[in-house]
PDB file of N, CA and C in Angstrom:
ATOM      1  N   UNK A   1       0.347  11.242  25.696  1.00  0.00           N
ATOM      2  CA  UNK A   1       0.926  11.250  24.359  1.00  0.00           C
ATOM      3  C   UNK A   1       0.725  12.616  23.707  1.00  0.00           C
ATOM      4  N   UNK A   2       1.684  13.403  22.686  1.00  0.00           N
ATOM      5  CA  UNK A   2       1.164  14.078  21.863  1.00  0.00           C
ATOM      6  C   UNK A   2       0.681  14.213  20.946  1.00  0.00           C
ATOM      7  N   UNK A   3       0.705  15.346  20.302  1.00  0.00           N
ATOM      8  CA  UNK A   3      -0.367  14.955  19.145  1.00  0.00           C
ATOM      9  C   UNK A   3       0.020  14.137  18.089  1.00  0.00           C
ATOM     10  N   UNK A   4       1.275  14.822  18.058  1.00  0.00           N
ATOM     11  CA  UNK A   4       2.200  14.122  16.458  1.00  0.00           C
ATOM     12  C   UNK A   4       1.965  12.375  16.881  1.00  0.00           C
ATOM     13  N   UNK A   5       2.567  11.866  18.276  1.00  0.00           N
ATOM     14  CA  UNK A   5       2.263  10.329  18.441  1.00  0.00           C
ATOM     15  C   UNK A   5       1.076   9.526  18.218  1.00  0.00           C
ATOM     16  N   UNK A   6      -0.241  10.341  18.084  1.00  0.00           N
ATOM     17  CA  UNK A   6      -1.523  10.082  17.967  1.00  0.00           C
ATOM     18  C   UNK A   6      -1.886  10.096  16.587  1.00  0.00           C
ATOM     19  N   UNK A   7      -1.358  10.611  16.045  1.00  0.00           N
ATOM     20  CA  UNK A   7      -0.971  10.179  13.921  1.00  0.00           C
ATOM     21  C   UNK A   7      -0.992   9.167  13.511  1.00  0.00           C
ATOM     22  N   UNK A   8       0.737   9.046  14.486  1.00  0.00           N
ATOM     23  CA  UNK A   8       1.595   7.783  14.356  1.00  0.00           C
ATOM     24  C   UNK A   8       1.166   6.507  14.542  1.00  0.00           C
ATOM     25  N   UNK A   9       0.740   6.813  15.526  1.00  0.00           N
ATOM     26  CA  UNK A   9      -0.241   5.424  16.426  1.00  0.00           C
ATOM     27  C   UNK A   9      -1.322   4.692  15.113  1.00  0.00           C
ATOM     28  N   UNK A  10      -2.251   6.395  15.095  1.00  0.00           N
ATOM     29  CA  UNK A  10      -3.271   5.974  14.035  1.00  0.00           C
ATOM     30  C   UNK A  10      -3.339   5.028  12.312  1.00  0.00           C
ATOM     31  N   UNK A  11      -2.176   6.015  12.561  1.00  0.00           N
ATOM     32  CA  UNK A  11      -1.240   5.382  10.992  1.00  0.00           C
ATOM     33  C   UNK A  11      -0.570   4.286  10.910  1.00  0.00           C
ATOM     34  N   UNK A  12      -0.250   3.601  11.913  1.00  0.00           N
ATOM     35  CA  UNK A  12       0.219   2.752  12.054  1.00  0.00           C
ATOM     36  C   UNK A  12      -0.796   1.074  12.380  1.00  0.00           C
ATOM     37  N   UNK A  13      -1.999   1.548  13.128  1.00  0.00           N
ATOM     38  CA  UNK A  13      -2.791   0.834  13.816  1.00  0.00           C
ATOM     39  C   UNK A  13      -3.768   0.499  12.400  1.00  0.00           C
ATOM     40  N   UNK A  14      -3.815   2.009  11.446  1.00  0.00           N
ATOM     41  CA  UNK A  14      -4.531   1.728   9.819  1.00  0.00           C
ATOM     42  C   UNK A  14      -3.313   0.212   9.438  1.00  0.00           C
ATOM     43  N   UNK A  15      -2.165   0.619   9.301  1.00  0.00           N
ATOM     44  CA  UNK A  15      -1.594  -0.205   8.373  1.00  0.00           C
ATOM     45  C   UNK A  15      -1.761  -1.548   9.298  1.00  0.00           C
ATOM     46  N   UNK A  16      -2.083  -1.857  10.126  1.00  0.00           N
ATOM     47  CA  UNK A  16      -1.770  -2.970  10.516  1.00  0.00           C
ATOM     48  C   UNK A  16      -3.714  -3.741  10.315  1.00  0.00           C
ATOM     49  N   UNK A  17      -4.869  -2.759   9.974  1.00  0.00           N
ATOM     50  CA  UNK A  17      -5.740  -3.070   9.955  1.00  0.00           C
ATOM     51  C   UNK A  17      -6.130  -3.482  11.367  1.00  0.00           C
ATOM     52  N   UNK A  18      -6.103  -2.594  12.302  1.00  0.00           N
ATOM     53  CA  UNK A  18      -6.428  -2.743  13.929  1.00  0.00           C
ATOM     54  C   UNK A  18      -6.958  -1.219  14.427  1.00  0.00           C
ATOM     55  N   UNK A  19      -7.375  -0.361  13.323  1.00  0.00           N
ATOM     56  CA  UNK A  19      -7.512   0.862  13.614  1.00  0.00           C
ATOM     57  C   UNK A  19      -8.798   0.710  14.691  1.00  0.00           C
ATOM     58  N   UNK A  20      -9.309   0.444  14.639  1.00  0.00           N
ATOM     59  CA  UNK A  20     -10.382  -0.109  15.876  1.00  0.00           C
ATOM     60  C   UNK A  20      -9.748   0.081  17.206  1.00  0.00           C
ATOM     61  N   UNK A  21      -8.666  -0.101  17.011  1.00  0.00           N
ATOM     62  CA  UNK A  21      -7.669  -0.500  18.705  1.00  0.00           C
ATOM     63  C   UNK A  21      -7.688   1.226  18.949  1.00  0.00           C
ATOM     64  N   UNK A  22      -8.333   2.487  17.852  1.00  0.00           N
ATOM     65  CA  UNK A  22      -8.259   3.678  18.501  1.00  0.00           C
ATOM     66  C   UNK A  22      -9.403   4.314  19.129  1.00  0.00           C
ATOM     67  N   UNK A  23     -10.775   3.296  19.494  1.00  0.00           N
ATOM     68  CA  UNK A  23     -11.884   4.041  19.474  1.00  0.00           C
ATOM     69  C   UNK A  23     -11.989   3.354  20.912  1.00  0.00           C
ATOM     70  N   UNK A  24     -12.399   4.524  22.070  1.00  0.00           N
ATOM     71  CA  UNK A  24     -12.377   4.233  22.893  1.00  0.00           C
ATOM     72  C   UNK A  24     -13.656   2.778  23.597  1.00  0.00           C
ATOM     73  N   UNK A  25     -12.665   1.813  24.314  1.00  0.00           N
ATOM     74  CA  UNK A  25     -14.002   0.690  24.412  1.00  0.00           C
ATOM     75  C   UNK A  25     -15.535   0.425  24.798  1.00  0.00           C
ATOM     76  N   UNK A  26     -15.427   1.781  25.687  1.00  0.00           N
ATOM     77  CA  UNK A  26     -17.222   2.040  25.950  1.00  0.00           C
ATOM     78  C   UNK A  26     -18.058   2.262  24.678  1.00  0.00           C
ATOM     79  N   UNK A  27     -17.147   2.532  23.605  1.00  0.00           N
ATOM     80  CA  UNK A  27     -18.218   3.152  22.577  1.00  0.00           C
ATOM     81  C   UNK A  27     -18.719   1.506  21.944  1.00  0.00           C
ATOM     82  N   UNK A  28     -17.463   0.692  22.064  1.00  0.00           N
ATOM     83  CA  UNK A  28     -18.081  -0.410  21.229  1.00  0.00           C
ATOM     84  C   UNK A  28     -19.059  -1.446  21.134  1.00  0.00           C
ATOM     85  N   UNK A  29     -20.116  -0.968  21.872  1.00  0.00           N
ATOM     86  CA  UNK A  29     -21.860  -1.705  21.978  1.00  0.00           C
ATOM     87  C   UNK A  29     -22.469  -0.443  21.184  1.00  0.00           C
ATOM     88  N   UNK A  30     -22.240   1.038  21.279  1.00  0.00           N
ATOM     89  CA  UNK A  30     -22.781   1.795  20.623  1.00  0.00           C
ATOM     90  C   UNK A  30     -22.726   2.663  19.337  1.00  0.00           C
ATOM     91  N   UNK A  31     -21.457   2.138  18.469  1.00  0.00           N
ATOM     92  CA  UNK A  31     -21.459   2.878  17.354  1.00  0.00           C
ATOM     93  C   UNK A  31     -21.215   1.659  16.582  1.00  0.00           C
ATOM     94  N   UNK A  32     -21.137   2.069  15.028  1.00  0.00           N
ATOM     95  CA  UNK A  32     -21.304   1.474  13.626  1.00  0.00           C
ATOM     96  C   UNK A  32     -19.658   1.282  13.507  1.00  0.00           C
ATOM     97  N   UNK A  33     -19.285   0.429  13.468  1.00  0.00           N
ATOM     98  CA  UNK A  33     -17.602   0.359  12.897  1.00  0.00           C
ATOM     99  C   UNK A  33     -17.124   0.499  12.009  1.00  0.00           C
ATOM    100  N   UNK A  34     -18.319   0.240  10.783  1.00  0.00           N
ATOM    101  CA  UNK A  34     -17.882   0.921   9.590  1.00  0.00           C
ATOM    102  C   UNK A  34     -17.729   2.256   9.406  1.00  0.00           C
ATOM    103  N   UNK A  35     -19.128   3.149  10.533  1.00  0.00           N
ATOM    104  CA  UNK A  35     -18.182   4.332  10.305  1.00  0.00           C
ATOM    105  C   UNK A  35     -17.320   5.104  10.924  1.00  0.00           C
ATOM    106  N   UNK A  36     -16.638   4.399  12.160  1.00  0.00           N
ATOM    107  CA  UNK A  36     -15.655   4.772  12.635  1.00  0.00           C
ATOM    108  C   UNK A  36     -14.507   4.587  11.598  1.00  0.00           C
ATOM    109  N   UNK A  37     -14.146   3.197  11.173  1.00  0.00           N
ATOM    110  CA  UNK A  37     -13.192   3.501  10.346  1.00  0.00           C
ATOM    111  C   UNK A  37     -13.105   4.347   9.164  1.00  0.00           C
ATOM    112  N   UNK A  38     -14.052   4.813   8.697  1.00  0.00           N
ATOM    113  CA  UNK A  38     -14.332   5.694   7.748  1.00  0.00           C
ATOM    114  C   UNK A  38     -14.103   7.188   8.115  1.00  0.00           C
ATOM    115  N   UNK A  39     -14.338   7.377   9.191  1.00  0.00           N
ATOM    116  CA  UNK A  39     -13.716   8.807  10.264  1.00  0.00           C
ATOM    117  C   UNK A  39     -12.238   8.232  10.760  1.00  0.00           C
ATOM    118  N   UNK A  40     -11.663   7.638  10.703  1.00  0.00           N
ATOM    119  CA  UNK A  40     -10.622   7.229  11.016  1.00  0.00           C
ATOM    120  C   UNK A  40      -9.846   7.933   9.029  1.00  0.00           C
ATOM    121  N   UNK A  41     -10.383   6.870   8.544  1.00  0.00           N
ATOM    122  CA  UNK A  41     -10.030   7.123   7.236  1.00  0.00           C
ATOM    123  C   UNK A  41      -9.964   8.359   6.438  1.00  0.00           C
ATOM    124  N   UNK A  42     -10.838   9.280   6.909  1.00  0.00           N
ATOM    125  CA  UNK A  42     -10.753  10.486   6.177  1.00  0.00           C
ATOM    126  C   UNK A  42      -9.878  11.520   7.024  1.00  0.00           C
ATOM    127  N   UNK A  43      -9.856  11.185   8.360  1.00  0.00           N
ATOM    128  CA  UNK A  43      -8.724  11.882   9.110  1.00  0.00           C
ATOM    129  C   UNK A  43      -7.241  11.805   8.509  1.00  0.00           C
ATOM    130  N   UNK A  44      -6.771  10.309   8.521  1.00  0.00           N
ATOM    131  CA  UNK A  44      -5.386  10.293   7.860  1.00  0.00           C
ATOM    132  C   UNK A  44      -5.551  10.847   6.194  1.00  0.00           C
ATOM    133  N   UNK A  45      -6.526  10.848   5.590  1.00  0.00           N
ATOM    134  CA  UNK A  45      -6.162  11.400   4.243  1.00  0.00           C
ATOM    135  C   UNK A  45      -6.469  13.126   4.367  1.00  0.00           C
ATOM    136  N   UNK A  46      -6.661  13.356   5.686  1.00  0.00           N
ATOM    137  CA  UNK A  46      -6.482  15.035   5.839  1.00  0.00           C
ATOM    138  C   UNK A  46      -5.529  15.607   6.130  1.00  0.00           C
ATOM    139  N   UNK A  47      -4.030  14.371   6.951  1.00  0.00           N
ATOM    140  CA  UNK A  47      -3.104  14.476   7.381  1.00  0.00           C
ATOM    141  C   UNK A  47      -1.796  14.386   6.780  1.00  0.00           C
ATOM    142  N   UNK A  48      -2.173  13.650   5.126  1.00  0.00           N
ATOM    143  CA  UNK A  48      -1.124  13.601   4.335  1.00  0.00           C
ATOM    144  C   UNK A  48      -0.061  14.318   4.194  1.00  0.00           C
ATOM    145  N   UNK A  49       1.153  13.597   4.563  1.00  0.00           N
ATOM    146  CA  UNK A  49       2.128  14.527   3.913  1.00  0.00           C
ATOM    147  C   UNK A  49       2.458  15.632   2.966  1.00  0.00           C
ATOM    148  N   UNK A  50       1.467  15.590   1.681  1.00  0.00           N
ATOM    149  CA  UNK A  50       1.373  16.185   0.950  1.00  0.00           C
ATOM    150  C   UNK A  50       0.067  17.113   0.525  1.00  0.00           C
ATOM    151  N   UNK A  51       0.438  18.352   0.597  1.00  0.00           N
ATOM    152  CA  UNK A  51      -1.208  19.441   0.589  1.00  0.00           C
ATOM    153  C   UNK A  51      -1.944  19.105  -0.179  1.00  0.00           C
ATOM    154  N   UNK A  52      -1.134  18.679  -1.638  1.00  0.00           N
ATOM    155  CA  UNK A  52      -2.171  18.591  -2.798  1.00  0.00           C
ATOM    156  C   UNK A  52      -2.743  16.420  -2.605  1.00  0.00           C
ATOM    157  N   UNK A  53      -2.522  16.016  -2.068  1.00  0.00           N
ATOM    158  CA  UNK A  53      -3.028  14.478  -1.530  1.00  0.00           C
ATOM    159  C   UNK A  53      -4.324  15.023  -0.423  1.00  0.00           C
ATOM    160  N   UNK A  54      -3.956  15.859   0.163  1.00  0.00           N
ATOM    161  CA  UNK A  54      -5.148  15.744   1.001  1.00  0.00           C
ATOM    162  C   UNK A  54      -7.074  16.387   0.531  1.00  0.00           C
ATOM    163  N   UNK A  55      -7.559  15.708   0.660  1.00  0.00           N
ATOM    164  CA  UNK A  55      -8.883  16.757   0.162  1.00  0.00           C
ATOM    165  C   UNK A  55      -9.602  17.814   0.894  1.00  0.00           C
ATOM    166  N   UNK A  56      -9.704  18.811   0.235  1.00  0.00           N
ATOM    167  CA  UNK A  56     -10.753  20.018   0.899  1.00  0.00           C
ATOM    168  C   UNK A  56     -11.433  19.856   1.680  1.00  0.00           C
ATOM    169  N   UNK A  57     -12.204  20.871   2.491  1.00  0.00           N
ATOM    170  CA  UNK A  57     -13.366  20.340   3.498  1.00  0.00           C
ATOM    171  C   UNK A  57     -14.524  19.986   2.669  1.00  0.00           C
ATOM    172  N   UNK A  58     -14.724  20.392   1.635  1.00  0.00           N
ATOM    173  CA  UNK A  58     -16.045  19.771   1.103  1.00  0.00           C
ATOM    174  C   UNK A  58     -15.592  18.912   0.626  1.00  0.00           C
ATOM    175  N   UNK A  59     -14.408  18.440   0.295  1.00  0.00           N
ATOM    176  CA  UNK A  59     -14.369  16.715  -0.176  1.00  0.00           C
ATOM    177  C   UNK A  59     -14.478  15.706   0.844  1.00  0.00           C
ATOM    178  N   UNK A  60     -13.706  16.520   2.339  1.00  0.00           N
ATOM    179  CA  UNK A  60     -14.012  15.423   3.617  1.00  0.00           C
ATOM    180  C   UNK A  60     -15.455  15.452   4.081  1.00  0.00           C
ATOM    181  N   UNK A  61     -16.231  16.343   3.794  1.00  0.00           N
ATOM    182  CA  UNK A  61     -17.640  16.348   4.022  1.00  0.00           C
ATOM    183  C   UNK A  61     -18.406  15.175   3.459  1.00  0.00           C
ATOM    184  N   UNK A  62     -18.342  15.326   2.335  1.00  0.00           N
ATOM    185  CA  UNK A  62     -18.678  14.878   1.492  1.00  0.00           C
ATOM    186  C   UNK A  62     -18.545  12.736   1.611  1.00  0.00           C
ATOM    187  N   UNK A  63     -17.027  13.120   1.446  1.00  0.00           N
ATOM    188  CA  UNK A  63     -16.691  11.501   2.132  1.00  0.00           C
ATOM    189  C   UNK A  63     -17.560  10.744   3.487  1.00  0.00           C
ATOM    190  N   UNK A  64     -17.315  11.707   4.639  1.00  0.00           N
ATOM    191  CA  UNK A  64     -18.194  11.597   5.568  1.00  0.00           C
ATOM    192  C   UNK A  64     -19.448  11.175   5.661  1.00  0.00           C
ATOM    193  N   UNK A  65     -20.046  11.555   4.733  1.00  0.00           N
ATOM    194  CA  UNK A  65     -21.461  11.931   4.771  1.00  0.00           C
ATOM    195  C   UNK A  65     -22.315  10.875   3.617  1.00  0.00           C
ATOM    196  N   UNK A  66     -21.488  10.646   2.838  1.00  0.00           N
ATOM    197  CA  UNK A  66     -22.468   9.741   1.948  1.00  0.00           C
ATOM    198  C   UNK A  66     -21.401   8.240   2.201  1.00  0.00           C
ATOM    199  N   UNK A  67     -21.937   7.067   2.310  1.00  0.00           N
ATOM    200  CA  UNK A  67     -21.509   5.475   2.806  1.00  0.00           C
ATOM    201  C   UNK A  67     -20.631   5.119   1.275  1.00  0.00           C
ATOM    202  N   UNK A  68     -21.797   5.335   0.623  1.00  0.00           N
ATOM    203  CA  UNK A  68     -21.402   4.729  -0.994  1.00  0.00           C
ATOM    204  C   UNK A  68     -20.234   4.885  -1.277  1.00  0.00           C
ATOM    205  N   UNK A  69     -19.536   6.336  -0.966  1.00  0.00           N
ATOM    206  CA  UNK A  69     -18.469   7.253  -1.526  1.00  0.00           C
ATOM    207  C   UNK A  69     -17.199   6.063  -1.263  1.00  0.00           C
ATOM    208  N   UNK A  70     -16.857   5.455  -2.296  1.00  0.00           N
ATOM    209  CA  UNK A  70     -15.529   4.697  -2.068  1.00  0.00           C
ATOM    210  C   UNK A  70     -14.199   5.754  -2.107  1.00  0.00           C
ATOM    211  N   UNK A  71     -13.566   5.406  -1.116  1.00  0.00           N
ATOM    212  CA  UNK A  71     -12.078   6.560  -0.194  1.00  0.00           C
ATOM    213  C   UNK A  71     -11.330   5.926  -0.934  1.00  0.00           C
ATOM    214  N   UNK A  72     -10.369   6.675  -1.318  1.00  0.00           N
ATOM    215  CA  UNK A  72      -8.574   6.547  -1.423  1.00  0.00           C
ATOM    216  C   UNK A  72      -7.842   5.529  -0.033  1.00  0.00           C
ATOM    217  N   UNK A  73      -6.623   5.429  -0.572  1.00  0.00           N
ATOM    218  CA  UNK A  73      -6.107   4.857   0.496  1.00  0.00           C
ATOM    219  C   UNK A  73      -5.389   5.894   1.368  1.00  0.00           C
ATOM    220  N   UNK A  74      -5.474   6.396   2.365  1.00  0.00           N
ATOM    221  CA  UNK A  74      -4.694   6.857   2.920  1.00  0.00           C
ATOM    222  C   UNK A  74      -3.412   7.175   2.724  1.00  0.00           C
ATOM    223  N   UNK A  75      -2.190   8.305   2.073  1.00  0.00           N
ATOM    224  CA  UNK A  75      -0.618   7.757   2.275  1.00  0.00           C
ATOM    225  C   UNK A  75      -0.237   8.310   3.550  1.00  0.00           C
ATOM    226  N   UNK A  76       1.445   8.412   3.530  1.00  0.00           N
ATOM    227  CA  UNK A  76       1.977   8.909   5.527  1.00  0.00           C
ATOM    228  C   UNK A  76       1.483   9.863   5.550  1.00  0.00           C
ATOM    229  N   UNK A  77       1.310  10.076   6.530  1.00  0.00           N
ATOM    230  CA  UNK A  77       1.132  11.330   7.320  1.00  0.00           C
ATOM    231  C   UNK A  77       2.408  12.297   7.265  1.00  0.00           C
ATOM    232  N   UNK A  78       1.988  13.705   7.214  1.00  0.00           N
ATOM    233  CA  UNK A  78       2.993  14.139   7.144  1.00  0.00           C
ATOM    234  C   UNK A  78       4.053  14.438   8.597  1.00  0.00           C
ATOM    235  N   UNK A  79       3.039  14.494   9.779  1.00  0.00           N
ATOM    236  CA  UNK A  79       3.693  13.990  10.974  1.00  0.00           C
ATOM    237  C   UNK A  79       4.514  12.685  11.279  1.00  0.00           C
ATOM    238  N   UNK A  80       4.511  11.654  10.430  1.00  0.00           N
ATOM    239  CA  UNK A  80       4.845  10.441  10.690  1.00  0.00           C
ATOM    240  C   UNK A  80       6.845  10.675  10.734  1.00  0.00           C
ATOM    241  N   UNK A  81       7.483   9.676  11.705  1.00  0.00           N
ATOM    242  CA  UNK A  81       8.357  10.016  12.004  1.00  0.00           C
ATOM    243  C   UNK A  81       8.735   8.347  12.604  1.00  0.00           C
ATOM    244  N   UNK A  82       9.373   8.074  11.287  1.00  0.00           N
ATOM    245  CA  UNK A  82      10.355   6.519  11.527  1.00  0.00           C
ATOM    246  C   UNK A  82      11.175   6.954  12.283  1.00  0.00           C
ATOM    247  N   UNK A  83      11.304   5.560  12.882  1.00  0.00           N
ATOM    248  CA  UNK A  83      12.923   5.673  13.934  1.00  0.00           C
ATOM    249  C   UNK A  83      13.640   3.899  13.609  1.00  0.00           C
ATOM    250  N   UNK A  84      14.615   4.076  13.228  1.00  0.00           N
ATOM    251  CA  UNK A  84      15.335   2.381  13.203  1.00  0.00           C
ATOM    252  C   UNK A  84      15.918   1.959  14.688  1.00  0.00           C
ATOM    253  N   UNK A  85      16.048   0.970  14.796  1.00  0.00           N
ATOM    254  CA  UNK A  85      16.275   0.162  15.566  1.00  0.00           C
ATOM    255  C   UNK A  85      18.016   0.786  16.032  1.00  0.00           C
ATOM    256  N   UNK A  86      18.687   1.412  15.734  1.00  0.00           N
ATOM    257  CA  UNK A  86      20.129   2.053  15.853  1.00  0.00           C
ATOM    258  C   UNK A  86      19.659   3.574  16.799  1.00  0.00           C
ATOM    259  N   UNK A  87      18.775   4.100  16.332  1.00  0.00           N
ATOM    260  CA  UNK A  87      18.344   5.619  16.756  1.00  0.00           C
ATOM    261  C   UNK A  87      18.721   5.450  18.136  1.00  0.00           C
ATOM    262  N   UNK A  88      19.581   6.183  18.536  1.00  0.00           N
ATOM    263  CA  UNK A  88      19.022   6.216  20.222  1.00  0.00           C
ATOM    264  C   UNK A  88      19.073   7.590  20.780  1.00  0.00           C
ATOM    265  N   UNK A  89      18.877   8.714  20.059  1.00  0.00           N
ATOM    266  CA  UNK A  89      18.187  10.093  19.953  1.00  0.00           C
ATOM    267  C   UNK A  89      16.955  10.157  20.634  1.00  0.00           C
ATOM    268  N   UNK A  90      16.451  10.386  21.895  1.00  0.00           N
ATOM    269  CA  UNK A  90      15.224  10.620  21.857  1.00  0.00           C
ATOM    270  C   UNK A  90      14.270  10.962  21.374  1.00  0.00           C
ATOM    271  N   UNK A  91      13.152  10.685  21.083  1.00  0.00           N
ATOM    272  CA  UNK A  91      11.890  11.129  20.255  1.00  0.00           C
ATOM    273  C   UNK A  91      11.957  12.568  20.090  1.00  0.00           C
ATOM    274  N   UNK A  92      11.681  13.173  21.247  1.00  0.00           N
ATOM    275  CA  UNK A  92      11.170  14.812  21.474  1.00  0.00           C
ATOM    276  C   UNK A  92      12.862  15.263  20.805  1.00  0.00           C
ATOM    277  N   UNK A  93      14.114  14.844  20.883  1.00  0.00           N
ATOM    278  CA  UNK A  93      15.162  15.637  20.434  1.00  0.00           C
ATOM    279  C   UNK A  93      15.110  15.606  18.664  1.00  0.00           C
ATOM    280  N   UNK A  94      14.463  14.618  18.334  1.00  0.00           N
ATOM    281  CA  UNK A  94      14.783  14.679  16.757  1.00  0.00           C
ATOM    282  C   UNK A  94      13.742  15.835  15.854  1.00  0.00           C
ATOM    283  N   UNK A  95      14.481  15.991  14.707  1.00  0.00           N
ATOM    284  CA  UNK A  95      13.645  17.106  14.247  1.00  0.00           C
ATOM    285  C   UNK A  95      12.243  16.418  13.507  1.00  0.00           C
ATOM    286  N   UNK A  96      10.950  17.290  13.570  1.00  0.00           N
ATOM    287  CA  UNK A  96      10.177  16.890  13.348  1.00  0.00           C
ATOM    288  C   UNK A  96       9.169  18.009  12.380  1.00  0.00           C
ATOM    289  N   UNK A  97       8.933  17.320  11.514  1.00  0.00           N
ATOM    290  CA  UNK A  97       8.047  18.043  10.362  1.00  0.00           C
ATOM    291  C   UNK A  97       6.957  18.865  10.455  1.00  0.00           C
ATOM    292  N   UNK A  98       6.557  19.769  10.293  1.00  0.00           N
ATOM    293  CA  UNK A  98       5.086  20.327  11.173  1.00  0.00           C
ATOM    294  C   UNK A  98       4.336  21.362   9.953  1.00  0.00           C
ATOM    295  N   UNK A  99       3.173  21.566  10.193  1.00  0.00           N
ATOM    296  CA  UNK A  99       2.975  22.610   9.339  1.00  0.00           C
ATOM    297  C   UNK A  99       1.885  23.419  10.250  1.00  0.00           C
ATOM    298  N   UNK A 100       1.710  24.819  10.584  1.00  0.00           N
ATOM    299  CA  UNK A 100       0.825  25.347  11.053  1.00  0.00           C
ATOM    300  C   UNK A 100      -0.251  26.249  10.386  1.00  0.00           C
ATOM    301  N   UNK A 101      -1.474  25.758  11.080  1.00  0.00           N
ATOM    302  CA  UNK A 101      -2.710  26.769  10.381  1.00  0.00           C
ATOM    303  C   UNK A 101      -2.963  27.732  11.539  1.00  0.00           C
ATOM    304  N   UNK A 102      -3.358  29.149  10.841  1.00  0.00           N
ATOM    305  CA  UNK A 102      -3.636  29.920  11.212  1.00  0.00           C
ATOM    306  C   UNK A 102      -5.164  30.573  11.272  1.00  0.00           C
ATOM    307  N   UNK A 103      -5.716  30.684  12.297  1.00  0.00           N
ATOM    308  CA  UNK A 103      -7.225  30.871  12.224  1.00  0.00           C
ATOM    309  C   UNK A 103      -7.661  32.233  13.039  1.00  0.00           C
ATOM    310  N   UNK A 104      -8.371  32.938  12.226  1.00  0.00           N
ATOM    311  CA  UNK A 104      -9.062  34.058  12.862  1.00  0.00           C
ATOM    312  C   UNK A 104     -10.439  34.150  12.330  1.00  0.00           C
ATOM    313  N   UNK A 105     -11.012  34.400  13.977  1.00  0.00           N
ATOM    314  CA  UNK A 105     -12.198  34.699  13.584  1.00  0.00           C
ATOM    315  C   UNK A 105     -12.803  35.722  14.136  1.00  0.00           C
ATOM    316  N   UNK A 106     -13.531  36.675  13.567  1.00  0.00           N
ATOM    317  CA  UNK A 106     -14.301  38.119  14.164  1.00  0.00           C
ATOM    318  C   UNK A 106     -15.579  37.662  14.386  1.00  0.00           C
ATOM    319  N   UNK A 107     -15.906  38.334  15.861  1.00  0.00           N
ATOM    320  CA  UNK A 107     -17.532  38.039  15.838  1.00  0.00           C
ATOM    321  C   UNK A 107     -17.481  39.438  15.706  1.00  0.00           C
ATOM    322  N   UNK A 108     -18.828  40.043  14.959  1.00  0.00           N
ATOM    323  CA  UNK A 108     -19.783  41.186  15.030  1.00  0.00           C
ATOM    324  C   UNK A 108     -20.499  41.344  16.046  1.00  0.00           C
ATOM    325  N   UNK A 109     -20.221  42.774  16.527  1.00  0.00           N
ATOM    326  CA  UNK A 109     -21.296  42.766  18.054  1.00  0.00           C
ATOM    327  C   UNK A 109     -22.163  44.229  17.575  1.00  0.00           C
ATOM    328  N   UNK A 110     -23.107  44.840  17.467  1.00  0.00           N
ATOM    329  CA  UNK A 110     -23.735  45.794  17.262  1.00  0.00           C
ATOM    330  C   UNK A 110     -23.835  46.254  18.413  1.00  0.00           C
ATOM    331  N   UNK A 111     -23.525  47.828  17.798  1.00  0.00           N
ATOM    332  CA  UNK A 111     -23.903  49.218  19.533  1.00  0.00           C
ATOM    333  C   UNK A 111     -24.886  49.379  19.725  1.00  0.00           C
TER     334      UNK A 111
END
């Protein structure tokens, strides 16, 4: 799958309240489910369609990190990409929404 389908999936598996169905099954004797869905949860509200919906890294930190912190609801993703029951366009041919980050980083090396 790609990435954009792994959104979709996610976003979809939230709305159906089965987001669980994304954490791989060996883990499930060894982690907390509450806070998987809660890392589940702050992922799609990083993915929002909209820049100003999504929160900063110190707000996803933050979420992360303290239990108490009651989350927003998630809205779409901005990858998310309906198809009706008529479409018969292939997936990969239709146009699809994207936004790219750009990252640089310098290490310092002393002579």
């Amino acid at each position: 799958m790609g990435y954009g389908f792994t959104i979709v999936q996610a976003w979809l598996l939230w709305n159906y309240t089965k987001a669980l169905e994304l954490m791989d099954s060996c883990l499930e004797d060894s982690c907390v489910k509450s806070e998987v869905l809660r890392c589940i949860q702050v992922g799609l509200l990083c993915v929002q369609k909209f820049p100003e919906d999504r929160p900063d890294i110190s707000s996803a930190a933050f979420m992360l990190a303290n239990k108490g912190a009651t989350l927003p609801q998630p809205k779409q993703p901005g990858f998310f990409i309906e198809r009706s029951t008529a479409d018969t366009e292939p997936l990969s041919r239709q146009e699809e929404s994207h936004t790219e980050n750009v990252v640089t980083i310098t290490m310092m090396v002393g002579r």
